[in-house]
Every structure is written in C-alpha cells, then in structure tokens.
Protein backbone atom coordinates (compact mmCIF):
# COMPACT_ATOMS: atom_id res chain seq x y z
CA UNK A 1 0.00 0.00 0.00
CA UNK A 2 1.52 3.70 -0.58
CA UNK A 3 2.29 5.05 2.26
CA UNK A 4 -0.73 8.36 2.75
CA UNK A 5 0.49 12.08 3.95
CA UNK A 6 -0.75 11.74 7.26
CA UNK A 7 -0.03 7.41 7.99
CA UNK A 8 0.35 7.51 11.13
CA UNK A 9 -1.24 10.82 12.86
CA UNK A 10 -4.03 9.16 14.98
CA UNK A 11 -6.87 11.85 14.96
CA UNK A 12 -10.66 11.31 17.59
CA UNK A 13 -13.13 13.46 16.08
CA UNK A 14 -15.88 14.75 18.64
CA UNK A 15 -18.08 16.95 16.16
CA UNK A 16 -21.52 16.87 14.16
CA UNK A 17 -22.20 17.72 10.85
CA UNK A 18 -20.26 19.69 8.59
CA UNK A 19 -17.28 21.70 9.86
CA UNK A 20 -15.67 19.36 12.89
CA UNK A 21 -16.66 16.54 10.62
CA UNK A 22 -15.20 18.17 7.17
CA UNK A 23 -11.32 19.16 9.19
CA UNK A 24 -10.92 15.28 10.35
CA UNK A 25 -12.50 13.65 6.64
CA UNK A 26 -9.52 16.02 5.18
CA UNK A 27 -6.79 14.12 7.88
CA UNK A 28 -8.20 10.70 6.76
CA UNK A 29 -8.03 11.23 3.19
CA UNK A 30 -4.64 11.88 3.62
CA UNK A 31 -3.78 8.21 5.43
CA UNK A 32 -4.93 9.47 9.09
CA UNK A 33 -6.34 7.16 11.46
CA UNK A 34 -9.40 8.90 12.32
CA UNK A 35 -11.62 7.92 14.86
CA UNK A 36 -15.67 9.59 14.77
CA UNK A 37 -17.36 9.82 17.84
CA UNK A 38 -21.30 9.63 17.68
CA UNK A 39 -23.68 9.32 20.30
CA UNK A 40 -25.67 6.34 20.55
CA UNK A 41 -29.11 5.76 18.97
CA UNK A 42 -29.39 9.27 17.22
CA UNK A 43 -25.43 9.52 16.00
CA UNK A 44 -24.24 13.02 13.65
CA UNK A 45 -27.05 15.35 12.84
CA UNK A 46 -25.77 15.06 9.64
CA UNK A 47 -27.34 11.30 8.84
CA UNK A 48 -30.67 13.40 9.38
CA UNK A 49 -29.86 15.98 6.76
CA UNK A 50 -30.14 15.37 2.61
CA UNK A 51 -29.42 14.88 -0.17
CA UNK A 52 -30.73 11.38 0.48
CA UNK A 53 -31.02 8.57 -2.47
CA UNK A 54 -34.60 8.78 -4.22
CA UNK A 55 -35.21 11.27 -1.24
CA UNK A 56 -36.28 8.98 0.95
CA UNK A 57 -34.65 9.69 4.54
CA UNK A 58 -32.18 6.93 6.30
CA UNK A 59 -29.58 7.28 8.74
CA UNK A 60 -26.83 5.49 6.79
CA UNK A 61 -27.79 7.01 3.24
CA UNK A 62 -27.36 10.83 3.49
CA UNK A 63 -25.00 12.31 1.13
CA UNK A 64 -23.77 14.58 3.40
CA UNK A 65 -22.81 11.98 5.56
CA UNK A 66 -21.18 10.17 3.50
CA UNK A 67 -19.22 12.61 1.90
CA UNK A 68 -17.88 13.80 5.18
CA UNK A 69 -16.89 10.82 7.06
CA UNK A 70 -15.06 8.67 4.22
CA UNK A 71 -11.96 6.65 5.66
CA UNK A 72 -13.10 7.18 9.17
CA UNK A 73 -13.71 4.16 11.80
CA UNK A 74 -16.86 4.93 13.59
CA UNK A 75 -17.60 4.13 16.79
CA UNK A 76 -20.87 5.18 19.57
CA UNK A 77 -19.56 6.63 22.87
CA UNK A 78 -22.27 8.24 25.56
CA UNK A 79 -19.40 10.81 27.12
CA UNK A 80 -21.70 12.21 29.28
CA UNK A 81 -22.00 8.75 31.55
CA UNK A 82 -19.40 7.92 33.67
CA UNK A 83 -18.18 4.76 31.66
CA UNK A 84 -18.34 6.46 28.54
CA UNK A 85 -16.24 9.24 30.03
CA UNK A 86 -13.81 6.51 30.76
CA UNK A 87 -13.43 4.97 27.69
CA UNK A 88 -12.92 8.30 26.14
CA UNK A 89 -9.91 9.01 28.55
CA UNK A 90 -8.58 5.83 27.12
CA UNK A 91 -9.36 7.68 23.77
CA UNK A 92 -7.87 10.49 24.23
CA UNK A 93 -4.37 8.95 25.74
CA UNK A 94 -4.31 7.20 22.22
CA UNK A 95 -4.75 10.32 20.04
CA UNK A 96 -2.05 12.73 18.31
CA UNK A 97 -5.33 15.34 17.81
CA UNK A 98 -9.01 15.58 18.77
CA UNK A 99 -11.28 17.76 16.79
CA UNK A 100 -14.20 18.59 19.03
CA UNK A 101 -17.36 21.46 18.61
CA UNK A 102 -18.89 21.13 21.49
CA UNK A 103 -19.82 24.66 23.53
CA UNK A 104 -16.55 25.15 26.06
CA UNK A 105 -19.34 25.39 29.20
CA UNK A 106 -20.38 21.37 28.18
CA UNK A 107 -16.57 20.07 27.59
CA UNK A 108 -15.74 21.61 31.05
CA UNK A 109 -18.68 20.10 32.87
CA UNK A 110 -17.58 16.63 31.26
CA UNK A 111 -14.21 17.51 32.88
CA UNK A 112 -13.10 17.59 29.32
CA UNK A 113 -11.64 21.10 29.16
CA UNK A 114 -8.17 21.99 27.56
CA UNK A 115 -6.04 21.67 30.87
CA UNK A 116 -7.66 18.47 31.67
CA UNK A 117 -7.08 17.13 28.71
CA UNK A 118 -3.44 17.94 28.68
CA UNK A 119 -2.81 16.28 32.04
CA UNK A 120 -4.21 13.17 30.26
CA UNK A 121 -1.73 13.17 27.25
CA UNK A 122 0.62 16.14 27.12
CA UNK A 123 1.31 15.85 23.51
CA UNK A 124 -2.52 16.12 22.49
CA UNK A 125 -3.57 19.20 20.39
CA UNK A 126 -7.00 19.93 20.47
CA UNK A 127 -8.59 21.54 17.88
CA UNK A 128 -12.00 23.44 18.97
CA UNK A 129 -14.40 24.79 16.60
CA UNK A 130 -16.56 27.28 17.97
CA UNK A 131 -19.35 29.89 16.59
CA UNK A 132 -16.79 32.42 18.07
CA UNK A 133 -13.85 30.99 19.97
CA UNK A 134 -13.00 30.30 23.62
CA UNK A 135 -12.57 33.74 25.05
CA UNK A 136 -15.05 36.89 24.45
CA UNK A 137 -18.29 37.97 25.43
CA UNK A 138 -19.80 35.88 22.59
CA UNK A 139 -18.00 32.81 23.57
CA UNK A 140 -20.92 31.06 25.07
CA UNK A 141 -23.39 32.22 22.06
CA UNK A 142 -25.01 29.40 19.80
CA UNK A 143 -24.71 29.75 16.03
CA UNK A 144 -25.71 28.76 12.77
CA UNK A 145 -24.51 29.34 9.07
CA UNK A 146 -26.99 31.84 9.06
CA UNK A 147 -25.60 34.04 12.09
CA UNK A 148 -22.24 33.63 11.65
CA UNK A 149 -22.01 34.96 7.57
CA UNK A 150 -24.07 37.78 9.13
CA UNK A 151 -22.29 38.32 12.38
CA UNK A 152 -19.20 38.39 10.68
CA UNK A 153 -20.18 40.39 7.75
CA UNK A 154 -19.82 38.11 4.65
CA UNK A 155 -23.32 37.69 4.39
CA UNK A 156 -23.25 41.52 3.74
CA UNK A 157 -21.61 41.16 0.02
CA UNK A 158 -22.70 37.80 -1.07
CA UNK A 159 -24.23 37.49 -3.82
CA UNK A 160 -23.39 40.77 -5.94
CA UNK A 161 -26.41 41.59 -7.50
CA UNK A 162 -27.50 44.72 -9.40
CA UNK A 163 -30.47 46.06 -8.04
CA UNK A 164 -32.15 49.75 -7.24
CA UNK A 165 -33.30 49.48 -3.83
CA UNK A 166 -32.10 47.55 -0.89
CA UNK A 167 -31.84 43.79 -0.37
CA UNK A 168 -32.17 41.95 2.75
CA UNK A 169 -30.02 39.17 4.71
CA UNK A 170 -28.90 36.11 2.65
CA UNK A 171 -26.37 33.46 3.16
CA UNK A 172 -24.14 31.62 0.98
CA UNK A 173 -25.23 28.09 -0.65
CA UNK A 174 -25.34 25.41 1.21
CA UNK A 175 -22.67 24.59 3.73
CA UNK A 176 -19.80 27.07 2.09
CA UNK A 177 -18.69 28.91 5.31
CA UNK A 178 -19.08 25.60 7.05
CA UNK A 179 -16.35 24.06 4.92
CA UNK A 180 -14.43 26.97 5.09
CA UNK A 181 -13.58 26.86 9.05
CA UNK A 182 -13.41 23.23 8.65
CA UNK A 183 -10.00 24.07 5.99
CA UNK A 184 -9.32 26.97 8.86
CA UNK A 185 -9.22 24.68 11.52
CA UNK A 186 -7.26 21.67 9.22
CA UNK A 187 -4.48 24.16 8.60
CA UNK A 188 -4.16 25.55 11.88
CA UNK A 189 -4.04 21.72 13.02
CA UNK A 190 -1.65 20.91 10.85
CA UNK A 191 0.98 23.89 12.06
CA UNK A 192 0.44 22.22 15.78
CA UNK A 193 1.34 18.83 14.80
CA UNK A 194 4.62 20.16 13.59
CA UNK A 195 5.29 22.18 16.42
CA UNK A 196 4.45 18.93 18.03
CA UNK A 197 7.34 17.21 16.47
CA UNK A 198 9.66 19.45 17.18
CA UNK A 199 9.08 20.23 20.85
CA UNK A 200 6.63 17.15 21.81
CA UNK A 201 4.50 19.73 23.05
CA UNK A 202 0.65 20.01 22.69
CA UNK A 203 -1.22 22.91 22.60
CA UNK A 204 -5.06 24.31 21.67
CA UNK A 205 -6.17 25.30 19.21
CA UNK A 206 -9.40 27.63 19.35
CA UNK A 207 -11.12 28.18 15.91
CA UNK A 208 -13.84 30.82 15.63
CA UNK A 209 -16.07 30.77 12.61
CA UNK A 210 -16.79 34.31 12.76
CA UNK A 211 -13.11 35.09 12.28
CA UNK A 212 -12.42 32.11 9.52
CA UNK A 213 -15.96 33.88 7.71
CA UNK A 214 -14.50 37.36 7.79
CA UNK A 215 -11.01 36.14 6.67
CA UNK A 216 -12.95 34.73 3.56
CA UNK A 217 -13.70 38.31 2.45
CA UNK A 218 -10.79 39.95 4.44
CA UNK A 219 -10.94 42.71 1.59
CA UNK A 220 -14.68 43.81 2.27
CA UNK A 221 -12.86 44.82 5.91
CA UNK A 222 -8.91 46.29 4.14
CA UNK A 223 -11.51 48.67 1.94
CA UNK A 224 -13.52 49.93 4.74
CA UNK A 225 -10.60 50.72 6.73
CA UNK A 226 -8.27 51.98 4.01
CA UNK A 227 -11.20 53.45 1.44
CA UNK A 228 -13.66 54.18 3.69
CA UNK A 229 -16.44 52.11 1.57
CA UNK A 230 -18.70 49.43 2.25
CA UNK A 231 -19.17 46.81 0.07
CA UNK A 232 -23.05 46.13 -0.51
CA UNK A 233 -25.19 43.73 -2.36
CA UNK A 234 -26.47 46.46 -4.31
CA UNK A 235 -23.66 47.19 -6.93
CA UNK A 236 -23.60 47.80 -10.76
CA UNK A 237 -21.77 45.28 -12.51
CA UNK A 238 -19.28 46.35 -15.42
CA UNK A 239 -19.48 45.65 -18.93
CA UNK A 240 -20.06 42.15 -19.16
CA UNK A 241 -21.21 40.49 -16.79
CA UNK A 242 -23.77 37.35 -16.69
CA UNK A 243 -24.76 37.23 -20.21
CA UNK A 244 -27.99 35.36 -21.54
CA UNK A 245 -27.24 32.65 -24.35
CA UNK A 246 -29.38 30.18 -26.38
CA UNK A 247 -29.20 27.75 -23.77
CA UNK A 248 -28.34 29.45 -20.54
CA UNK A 249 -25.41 32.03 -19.35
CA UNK A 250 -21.95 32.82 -19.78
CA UNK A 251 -19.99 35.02 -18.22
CA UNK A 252 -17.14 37.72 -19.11
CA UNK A 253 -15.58 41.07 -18.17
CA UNK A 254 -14.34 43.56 -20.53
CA UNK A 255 -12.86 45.49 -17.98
CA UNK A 256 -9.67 47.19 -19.68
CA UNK A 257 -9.38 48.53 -23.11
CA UNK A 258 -7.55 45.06 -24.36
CA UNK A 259 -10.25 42.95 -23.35
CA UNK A 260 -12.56 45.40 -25.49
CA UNK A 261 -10.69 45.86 -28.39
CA UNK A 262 -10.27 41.77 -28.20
CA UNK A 263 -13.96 41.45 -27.83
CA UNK A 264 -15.12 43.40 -30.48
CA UNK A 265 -12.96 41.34 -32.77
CA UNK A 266 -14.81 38.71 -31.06
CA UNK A 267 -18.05 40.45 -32.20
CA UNK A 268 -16.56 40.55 -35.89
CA UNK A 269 -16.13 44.97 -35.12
CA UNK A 270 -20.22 45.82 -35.82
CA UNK A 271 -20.38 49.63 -36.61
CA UNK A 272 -22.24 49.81 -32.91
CA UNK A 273 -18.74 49.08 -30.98
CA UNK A 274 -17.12 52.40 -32.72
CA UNK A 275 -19.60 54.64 -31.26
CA UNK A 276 -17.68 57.63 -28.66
CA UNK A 277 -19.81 56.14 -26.10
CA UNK A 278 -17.73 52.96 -26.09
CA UNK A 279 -14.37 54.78 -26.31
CA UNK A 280 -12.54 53.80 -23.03
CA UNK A 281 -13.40 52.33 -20.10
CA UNK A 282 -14.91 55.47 -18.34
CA UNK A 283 -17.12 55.63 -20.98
CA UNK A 284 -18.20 52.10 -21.56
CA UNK A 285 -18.95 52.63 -17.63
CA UNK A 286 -21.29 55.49 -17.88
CA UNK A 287 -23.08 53.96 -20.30
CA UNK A 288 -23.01 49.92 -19.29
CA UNK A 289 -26.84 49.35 -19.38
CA UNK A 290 -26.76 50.02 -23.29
CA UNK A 291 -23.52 48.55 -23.52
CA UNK A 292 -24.90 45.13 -22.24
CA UNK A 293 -28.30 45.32 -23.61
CA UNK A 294 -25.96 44.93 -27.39
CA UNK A 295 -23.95 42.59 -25.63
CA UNK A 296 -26.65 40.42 -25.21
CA UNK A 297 -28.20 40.90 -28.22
CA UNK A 298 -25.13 39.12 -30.04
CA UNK A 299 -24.50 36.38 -27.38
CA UNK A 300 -28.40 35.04 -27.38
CA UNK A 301 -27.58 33.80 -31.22
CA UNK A 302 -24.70 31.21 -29.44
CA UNK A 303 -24.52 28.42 -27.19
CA UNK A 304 -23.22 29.46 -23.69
CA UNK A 305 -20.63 26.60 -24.13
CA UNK A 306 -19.03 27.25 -27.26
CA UNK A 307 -19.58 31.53 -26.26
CA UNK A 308 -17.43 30.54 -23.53
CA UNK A 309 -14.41 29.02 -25.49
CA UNK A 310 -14.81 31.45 -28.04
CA UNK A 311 -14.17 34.46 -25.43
CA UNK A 312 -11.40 32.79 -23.47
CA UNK A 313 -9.82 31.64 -26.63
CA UNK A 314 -9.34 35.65 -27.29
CA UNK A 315 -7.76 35.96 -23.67
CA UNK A 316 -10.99 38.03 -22.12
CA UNK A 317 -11.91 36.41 -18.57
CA UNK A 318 -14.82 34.37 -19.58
CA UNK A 319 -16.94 31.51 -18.04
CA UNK A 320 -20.21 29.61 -18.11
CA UNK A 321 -22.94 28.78 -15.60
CA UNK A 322 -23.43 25.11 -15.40
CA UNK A 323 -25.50 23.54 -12.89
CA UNK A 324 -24.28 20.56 -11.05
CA UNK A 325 -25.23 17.77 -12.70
CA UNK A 326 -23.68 19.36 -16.16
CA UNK A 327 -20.69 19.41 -14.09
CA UNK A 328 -20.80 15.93 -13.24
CA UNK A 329 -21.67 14.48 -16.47
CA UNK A 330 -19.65 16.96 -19.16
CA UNK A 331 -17.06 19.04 -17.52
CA UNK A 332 -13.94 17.73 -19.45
CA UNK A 333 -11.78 19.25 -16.95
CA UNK A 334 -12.52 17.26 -14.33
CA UNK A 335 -13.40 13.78 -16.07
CA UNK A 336 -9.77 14.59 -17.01
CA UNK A 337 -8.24 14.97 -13.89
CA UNK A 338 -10.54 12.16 -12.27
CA UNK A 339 -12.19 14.24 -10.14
CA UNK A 340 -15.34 12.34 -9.32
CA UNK A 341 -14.48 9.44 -7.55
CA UNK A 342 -17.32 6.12 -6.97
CA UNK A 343 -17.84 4.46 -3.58
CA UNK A 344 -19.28 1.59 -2.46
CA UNK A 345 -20.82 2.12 0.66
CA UNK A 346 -22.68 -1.29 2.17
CA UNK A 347 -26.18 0.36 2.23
CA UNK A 348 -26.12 3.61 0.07
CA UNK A 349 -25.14 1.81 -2.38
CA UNK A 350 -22.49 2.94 -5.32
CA UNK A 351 -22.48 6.79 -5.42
CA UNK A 352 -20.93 9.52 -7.64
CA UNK A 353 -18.37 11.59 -5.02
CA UNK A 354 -16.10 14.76 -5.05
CA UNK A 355 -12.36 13.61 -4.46
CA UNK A 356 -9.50 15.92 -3.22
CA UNK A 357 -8.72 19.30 -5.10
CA UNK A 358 -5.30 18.51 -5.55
CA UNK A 359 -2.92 15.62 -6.21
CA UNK A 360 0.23 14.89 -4.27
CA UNK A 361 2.72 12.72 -6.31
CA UNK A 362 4.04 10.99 -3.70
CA UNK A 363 1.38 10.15 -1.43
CA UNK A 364 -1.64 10.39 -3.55
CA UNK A 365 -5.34 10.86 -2.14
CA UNK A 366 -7.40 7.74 -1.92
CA UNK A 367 -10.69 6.06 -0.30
CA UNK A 368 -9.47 3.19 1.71
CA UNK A 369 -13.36 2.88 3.52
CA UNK A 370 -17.13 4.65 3.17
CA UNK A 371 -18.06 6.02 5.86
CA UNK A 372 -18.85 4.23 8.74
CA UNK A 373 -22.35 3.08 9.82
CA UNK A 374 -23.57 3.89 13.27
CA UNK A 375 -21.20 2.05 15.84
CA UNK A 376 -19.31 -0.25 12.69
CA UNK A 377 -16.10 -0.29 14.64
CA UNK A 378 -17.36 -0.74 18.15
CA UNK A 379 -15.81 -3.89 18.56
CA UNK A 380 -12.53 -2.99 16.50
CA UNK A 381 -11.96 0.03 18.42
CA UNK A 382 -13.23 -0.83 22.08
CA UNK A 383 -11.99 -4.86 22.20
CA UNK A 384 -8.95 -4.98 19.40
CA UNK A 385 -7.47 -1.26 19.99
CA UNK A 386 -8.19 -0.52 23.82
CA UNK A 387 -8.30 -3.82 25.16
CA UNK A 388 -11.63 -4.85 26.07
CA UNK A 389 -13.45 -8.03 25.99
CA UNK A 390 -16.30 -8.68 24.09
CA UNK A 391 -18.09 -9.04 27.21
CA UNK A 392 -17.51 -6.20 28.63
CA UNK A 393 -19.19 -4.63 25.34
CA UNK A 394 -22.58 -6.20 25.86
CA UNK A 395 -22.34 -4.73 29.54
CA UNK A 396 -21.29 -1.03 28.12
CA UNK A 397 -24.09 -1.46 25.41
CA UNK A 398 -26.76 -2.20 27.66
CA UNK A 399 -25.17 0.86 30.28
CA UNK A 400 -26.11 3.07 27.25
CA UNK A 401 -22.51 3.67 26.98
CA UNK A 402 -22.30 3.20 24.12
C-alpha cells in the first residue's frame, strides 16, 4: 500500500455535521487514522440531513454523511456517563489530535476542558471549533450558518447583484462557510502537529467561525478601513457580466481597453462598438446598461458553451454557468483529472463523489473505507485497539454507553 500524507497521525473526532466533521475527513483522506465519535441511537445530525437517495430519509444514506466521514472508523460513545467518560480518557491517551465542537461550558462540565485534557496526554492538540472561539463575550453564544455569515459580515456582500433598492439578509449556498472553518481549523491543526514534532508539546487550538468567515472576504474589511467604503449587495456590474445565451449564461468582463478591443474582434467589429460612447473604459462605464443590452443581443444567437471558449480563446476572462449535474456528467476538466471518484458504501449503495482538489505525487489521495455506519467499529476500536473483551461490550451497550 503507498504510504498516505498523514499514515500515522491518529486523529478522535468529537463533532456533528459539517465543519468538525469536514477538518478530520480532510486528515483521513490523507492516510490518518481517524476515529468519529457519535452518540448512541441518534449519532451526527448530519445522517438526518439530505441529499438522500430517491429522497427517501435513512440514517446510513445521506450524502452529506457520506461525503464527510469517508476513511473514518466509527464508533458510539455516551461521554456524558461515567463509563463512557472513561473509555474516552482511554481515547484520548491514544490520540495525536481531537477535533471537538462542542460549547466550552459542556466540555468543562464533562471535565473535558483543555487543561484536563493535557494532564491526560501532554502531547494532544486539540482543535476546537466554535461559533466564536474560547474567550469573548460571545463565547458562550449558539450559532448557525446563518448568524455567523451575518455576524461576521460576509453575508453583507454575497451574492453581488444589481439592483435599485435595498436587499435583505442572505447566506451563501449550502454549507460554504461551514467548509471553510473546517480548511481553517485543518491548517491551523496541521501547524500544531509540527510544532508537536519538534518540541513534543501540545497545545489548543481555538477556531472561531466568525473570524475564519470574515477572513474569507478579508478585503470587504482592508476597503472599509483603508477606502472608507462598504461593500453592498447592491452594486452595478461592469461591462459584461452574466450574459444570456441560447441555452443558458456565460460570463465575461471587458474590464480594460484590451479585453474590449479583443472582444469586439470577437463580435466581428459591428459599426455599434465604434460609437464615442464605447471609447474607453470610463465611458463604456457610464453607459453599461446600453452597452450590455448589445452585448446580449449578439451572445443570445450562441450556445453558452461554445460563447465561452470562443471568449477565453481571445484571452478576455470568460466563463459559463453550469449547474451541477452538467458538471458531473460533461465538464472535461474534471473527467480529465478524475475528479469524481465512486464508492461503495454497504447500504447507500455505489455513489458519484467529489475527491481531493489537488494531487500529491508521492502520497496520492485515496478512499481506503465509506463512511462508517452507526457504531461499525465498536468492537474494533473498544476490544482490538483498547483492550476490552467482548463481554464487557454487551455490559457497556446495555449501560447506554455506548
């Protein structure tokens, strides 16, 4: 077998759904030994949560779930019982890195907390992933994707629209920020297990998704402070823009006087693009409704695919909206690259998944395991790794410890 990134690193994941979840999934891709943590009976939110298969709900077919949790062994652990607080000590003597979510008032009263945890195994880092970090007024706050793009102001400028009047809150697509401070936290992670091996030392590390959400548009907050503008919703695009095709719609800018003069040969020069009003950029600005309204007038006679090849071809930024199925089933650039990977999982069934956005030569990205069903790897974690018999498993199952 070729030996992964990460063989080796032995990684306990305490989290639900999508970012705690998301940081460990990118450590096991990458050869990590990753052990998930779900409570018994209900397990991660996230088995709750679509898409599922012919949208029909079940715990061990939601594609979020699976997605999230390949190459992990999964095991049930009640922490919040005394023998399931043991067994987790045992845990957490065995891990390199724990990835946890919980609020820091519940992993105190579980005796859990940072200090405690170090006194256990000295060389653990633990990652926490918080709405807003360990220390603050707003450290003790619930949050969801909703709050925190709004709280820490990304909400604000996504989408960029053109409109006259104002527009109210929105949020990104799906789980965007969510996967976002999962990569925070991954990297930070990452820079403590290296300090690790140097100095054997430990440390925490607190992630707040309001910070990793305002880092994603860091700019919005350099203009304000350097500028002295805000960034809104309501904005005018330039000339270009989303452009409406036979089929759909593409996408360009014609933002400096190369791109223009490249586009109109694009256009085949029509007497229209000669006109002072299109003279330079300023221009071409003050008069960008018009300009677009011809724009699209010419573009509705193509295909958005081959409008899209035909612009970048002539070195103007172009692209094309494609939903995500079109992506799936005719993006050449990914069927290239084998981007869409298929996994067997022992219930789900064969599905269609997103790899890794990258590719290491060396120690390439691969699914070793789907993810795990509820409690799979009870008996391989709690008998063959930490010693256990079998029968002390029936008496911890029926304990609801696990």
């Amino acid at each position: 077998m070729t030996e992964k990134a990460l063989s080796g690193v032995k990684v306990l994941e305490l989290a639900t759904c999508v970012a705690g979840p998301y940081c460990a999934k990118l450590f096991a891709d990458l050869g990590a030994e990753v052990i998930k943590i779900e409570q018994p009976g209900a397990g991660d939110e996230a088995r709750r949560r679509g898409p599922f298969p012919n949208d029909i709900p079940h715990p061990e077919r939601s594609g979020l779930f699976l997605y999230l949790n390949t190459n992990k062994l999964g095991v049930t652990l009640n922490v919040g019982s005394h023998s399931g607080r043991e067994l987790f000590k045992q845990l957490v003597k065995w891990a390199d890195i724990l990835v946890e979510d919980n609020p820091p008032t519940k992993m105190k009263q579980l005796g859990f907390d940072y200090e405690t945890l170090q006194t256990i195994n000295p060389r653990l880092i633990t990652t926490s992933i918080t709405p807003f970090g360990q220390t603050g007024p707003y450290k003790d706050y619930k949050a969801y994707g909703l709050n925190i793009s709004h709280v820490s102001g990304s909400g604000y400028v996504t989408p960029v629209l053109e409109s006259d009047g104002e527009l109210g809150p929105i949020k990104g697509g799906g789980f965007f920020e969510d996967y976002c401070h999962g990569l925070s936290a991954a990297a930070a992670t990452l820079t403590a297990l290296y300090y690790c091996e140097m100095t054997g030392q430990g440390q925490h590390v607190d992630v707040s998704k309001q910070e990793a959400s305002l880092c994603i548009d860091r700019d919005s907050a350099l203009m304000r402070d350097i500028e002295g503008k805000v960034l809104s919703r309501v904005r005018k695009v330039g000339a270009g823009g989303f452009i409406p095709t036979r089929d759909g719609y593409a996408w360009m800018a014609v933002v400096d006087d190369r791109h223009w003069k490249a586009f109109c040969q694009i256009m085949g020069d029509p007497e229209w693009t000669k006109d002072e009003k299109f003279k330079d950029r300023d221009s071409r600005e003050l008069n960008v409704q018009e300009l677009n309204s011809l724009i699209g007038e010419w573009a509705k006679e193509f295909d958005k695919e081959i409008l899209y090849h035909k612009i970048q071809s002539a070195g103007v930024p172009a692209g094309v909206v494609r939903s995500p199925g079109a992506i799936m089933e005719h993006d050449q650039q990914f069927k290239a690259r084998g981007f869409f990977v298929e996994i067997d999982h022992p219930v789900a069934g064969t599905l269609t998944y997103p790899s890794a956005p990258y590719i290491l030569s060396e120690t390439p990205w691969a699914v070793e395991r789907p993810a795990p069903m509820l409690g799979e790897h009870n008996e391989a974690v709690y008998c063959d790794l930490l010693g256990h018999s079998r029968q002390e498993l029936v008496k911890l199952r029926e304990a609801g410890a696990i």
